[in-house]
N, C-alpha and C. Protein backbone atom coordinates (compact mmCIF):
# COMPACT_ATOMS: atom_id res chain seq x y z
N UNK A 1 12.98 -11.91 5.41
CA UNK A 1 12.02 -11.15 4.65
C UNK A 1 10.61 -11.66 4.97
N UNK A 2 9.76 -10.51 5.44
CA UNK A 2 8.38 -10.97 5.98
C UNK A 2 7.76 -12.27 4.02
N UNK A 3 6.19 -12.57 4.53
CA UNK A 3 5.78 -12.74 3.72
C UNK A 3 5.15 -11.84 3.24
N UNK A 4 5.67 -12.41 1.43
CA UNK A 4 4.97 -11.05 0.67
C UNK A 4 3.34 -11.04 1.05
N UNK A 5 2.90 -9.71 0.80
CA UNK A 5 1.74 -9.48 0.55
C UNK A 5 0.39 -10.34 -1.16
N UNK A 6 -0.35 -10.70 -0.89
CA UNK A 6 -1.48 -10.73 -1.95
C UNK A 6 -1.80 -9.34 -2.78
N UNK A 7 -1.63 -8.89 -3.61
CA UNK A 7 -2.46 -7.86 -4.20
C UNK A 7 -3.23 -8.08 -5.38
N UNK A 8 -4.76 -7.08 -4.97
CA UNK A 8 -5.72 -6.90 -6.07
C UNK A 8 -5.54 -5.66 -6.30
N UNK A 9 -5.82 -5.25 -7.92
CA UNK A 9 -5.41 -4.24 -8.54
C UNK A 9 -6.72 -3.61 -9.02
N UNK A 10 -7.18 -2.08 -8.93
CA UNK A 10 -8.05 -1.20 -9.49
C UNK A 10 -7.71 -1.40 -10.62
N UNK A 11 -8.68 -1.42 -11.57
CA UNK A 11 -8.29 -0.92 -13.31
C UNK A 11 -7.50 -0.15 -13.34
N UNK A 12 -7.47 0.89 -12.86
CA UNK A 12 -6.17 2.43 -12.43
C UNK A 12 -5.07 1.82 -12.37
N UNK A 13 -4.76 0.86 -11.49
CA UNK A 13 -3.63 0.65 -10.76
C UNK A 13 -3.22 -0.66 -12.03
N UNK A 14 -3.94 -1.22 -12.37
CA UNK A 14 -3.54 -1.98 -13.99
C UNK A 14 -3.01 -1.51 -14.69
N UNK A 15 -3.48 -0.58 -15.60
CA UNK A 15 -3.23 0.40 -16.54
C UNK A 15 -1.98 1.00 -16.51
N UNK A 16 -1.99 1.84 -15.22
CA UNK A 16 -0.14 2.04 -14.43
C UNK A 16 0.77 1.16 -14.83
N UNK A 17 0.29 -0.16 -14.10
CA UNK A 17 1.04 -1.71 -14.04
C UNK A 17 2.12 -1.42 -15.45
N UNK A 18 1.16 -1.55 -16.66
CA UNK A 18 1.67 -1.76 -17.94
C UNK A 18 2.17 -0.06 -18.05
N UNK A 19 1.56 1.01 -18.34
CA UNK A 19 2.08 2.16 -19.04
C UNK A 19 3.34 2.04 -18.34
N UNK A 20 3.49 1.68 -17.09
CA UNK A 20 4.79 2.43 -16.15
C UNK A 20 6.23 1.54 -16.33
N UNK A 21 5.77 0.13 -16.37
CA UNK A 21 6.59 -0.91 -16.61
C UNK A 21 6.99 -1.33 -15.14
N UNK A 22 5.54 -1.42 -13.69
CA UNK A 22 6.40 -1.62 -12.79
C UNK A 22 6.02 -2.90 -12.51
N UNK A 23 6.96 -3.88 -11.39
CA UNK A 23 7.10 -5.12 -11.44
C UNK A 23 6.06 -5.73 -10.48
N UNK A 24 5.83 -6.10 -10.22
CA UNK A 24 4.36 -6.09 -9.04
C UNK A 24 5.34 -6.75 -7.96
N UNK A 25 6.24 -7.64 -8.14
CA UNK A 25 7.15 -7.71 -6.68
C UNK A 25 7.52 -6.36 -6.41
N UNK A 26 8.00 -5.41 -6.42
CA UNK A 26 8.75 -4.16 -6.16
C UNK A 26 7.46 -3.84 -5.36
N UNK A 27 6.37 -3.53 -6.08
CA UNK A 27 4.96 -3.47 -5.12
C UNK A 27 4.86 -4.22 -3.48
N UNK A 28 5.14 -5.22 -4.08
CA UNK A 28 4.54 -6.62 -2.72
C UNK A 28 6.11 -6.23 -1.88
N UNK A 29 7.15 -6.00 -1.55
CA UNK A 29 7.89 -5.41 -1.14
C UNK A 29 7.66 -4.08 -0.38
N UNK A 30 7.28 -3.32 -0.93
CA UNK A 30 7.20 -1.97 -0.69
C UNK A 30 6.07 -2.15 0.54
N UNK A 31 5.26 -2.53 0.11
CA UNK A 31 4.18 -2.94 1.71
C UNK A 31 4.75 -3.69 2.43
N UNK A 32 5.08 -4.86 2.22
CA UNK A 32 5.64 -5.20 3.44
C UNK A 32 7.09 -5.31 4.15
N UNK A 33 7.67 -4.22 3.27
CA UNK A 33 8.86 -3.86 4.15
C UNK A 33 8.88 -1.63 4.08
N UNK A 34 8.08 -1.53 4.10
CA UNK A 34 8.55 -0.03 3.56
C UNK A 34 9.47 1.22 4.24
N UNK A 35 10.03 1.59 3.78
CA UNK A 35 10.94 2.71 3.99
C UNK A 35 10.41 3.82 4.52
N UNK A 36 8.86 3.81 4.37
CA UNK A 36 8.47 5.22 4.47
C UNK A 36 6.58 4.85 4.57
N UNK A 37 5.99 4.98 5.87
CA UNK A 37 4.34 4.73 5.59
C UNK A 37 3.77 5.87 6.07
N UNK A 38 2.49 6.07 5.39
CA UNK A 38 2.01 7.57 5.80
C UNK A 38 0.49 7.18 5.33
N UNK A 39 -0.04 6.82 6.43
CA UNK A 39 -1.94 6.43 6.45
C UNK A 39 -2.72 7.64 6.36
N UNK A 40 -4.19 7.75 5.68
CA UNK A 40 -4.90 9.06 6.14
C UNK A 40 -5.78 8.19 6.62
N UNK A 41 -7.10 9.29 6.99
CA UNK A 41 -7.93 9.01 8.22
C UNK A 41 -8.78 8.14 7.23
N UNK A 42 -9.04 7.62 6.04
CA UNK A 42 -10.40 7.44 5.32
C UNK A 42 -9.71 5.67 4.44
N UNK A 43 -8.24 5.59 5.56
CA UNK A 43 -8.01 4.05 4.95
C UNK A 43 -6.97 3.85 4.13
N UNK A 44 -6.78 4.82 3.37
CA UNK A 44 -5.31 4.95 2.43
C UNK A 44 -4.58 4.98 2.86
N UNK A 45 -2.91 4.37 2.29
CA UNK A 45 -1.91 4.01 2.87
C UNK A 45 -1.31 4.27 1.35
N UNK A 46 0.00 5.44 1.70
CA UNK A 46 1.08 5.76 0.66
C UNK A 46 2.36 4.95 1.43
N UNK A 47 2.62 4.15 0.94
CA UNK A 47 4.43 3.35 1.10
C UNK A 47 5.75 3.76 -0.03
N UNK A 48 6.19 4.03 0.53
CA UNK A 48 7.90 3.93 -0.44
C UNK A 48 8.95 3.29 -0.40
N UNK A 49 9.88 2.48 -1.01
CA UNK A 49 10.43 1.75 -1.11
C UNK A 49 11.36 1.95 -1.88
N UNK A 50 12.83 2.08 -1.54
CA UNK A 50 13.66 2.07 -3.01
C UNK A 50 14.55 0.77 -3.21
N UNK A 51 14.45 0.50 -4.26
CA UNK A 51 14.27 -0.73 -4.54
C UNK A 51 15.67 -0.48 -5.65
N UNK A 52 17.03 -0.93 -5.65
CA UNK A 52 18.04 -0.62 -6.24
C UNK A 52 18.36 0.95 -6.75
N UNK A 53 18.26 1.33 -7.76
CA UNK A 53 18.19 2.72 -8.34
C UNK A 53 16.88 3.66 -8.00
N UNK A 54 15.62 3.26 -8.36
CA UNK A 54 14.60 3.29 -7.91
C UNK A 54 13.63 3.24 -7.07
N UNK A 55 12.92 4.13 -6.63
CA UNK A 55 11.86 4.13 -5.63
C UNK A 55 10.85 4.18 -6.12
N UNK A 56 10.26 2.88 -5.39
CA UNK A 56 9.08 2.79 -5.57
C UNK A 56 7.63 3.00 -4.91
N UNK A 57 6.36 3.85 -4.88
CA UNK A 57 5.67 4.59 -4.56
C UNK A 57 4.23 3.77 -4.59
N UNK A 58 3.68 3.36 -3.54
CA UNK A 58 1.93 2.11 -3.73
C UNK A 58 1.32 2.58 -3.00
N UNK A 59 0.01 3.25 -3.50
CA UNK A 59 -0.73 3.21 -2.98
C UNK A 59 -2.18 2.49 -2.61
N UNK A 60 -2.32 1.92 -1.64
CA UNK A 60 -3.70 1.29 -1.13
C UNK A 60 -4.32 1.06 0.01
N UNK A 61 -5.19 0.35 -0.31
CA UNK A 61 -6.10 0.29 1.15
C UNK A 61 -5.91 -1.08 1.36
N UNK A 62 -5.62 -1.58 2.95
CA UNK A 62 -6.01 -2.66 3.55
C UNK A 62 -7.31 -2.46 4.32
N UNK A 63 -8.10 -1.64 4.43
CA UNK A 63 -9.39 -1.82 4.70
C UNK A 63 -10.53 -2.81 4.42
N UNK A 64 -10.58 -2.20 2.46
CA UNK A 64 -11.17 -3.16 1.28
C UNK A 64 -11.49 -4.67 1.64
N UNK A 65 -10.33 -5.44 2.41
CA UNK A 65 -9.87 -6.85 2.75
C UNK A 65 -9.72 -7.28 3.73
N UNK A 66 -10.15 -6.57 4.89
CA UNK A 66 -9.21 -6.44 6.34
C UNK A 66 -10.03 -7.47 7.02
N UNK A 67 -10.69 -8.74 6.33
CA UNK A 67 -11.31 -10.42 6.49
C UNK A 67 -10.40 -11.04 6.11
N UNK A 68 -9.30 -10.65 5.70
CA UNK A 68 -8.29 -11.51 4.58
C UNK A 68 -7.17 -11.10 5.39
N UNK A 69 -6.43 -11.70 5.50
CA UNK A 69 -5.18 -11.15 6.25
C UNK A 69 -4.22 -11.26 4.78
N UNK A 70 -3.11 -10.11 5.14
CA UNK A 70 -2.12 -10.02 4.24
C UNK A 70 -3.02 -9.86 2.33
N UNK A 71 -4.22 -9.45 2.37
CA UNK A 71 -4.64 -8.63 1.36
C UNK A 71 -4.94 -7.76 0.77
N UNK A 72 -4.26 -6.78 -0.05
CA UNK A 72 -4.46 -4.98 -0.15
C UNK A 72 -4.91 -5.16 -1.78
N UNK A 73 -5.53 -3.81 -1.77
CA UNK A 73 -6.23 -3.35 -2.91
C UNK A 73 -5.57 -2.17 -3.44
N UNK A 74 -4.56 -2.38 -4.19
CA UNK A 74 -4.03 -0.97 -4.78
C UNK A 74 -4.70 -0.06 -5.58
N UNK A 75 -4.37 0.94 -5.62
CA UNK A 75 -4.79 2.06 -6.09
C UNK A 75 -4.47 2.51 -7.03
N UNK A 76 -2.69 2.97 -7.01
CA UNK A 76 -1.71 3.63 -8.06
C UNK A 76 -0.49 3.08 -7.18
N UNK A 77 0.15 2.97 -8.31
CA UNK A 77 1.66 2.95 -7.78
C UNK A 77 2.71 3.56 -8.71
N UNK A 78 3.67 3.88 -9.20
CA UNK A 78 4.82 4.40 -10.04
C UNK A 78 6.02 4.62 -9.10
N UNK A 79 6.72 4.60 -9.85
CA UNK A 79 8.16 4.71 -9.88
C UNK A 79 8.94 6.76 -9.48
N UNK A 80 9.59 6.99 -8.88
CA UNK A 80 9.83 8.09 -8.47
C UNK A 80 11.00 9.06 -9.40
N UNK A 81 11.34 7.94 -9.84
CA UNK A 81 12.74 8.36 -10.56
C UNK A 81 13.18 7.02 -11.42
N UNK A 82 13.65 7.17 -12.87
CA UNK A 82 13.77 6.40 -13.34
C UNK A 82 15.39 6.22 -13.95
């Protein structure tokens, strides 16, 4: 298993954190192993990951950090199915 990722969290992507109940490993996973990556042109990066029953969905930028190795700035993340 690579090394996990560092993540900093938007207020957005906080707020999620708690309303959603998701685990922030399931996060740090999902980047650096993902099932599914899909970049746009302006830096964003959607990953998916299913993670036992669940898939899990992060979005962010490694741009934000890209002086920092292995540091992303999430955005939103949730759960696909519960």
């Amino acid at each position: 298993m690579p090394k996990l990722p560092k993540l900093r969290l938007t207020h957005h992507a906080q707020m999620r954190m708690v309303e959603r109940s998701i685990d922030i490993d399931n996060a740090k996973q999902a980047i650096a192993e993902p099932d599914e990556r899909k970049a746009d042109p302006y830096g964003t990066i959607c990953v998916r990951k299913k993670i036992g029953e669940r898939t899990v969905v992060v979005v962010y930028s490694e741009e934000k950090f890209k002086d920092r190795k292995n540091e992303y700035l999430v955005i939103t993340f949730y759960y696909l199915n519960k």
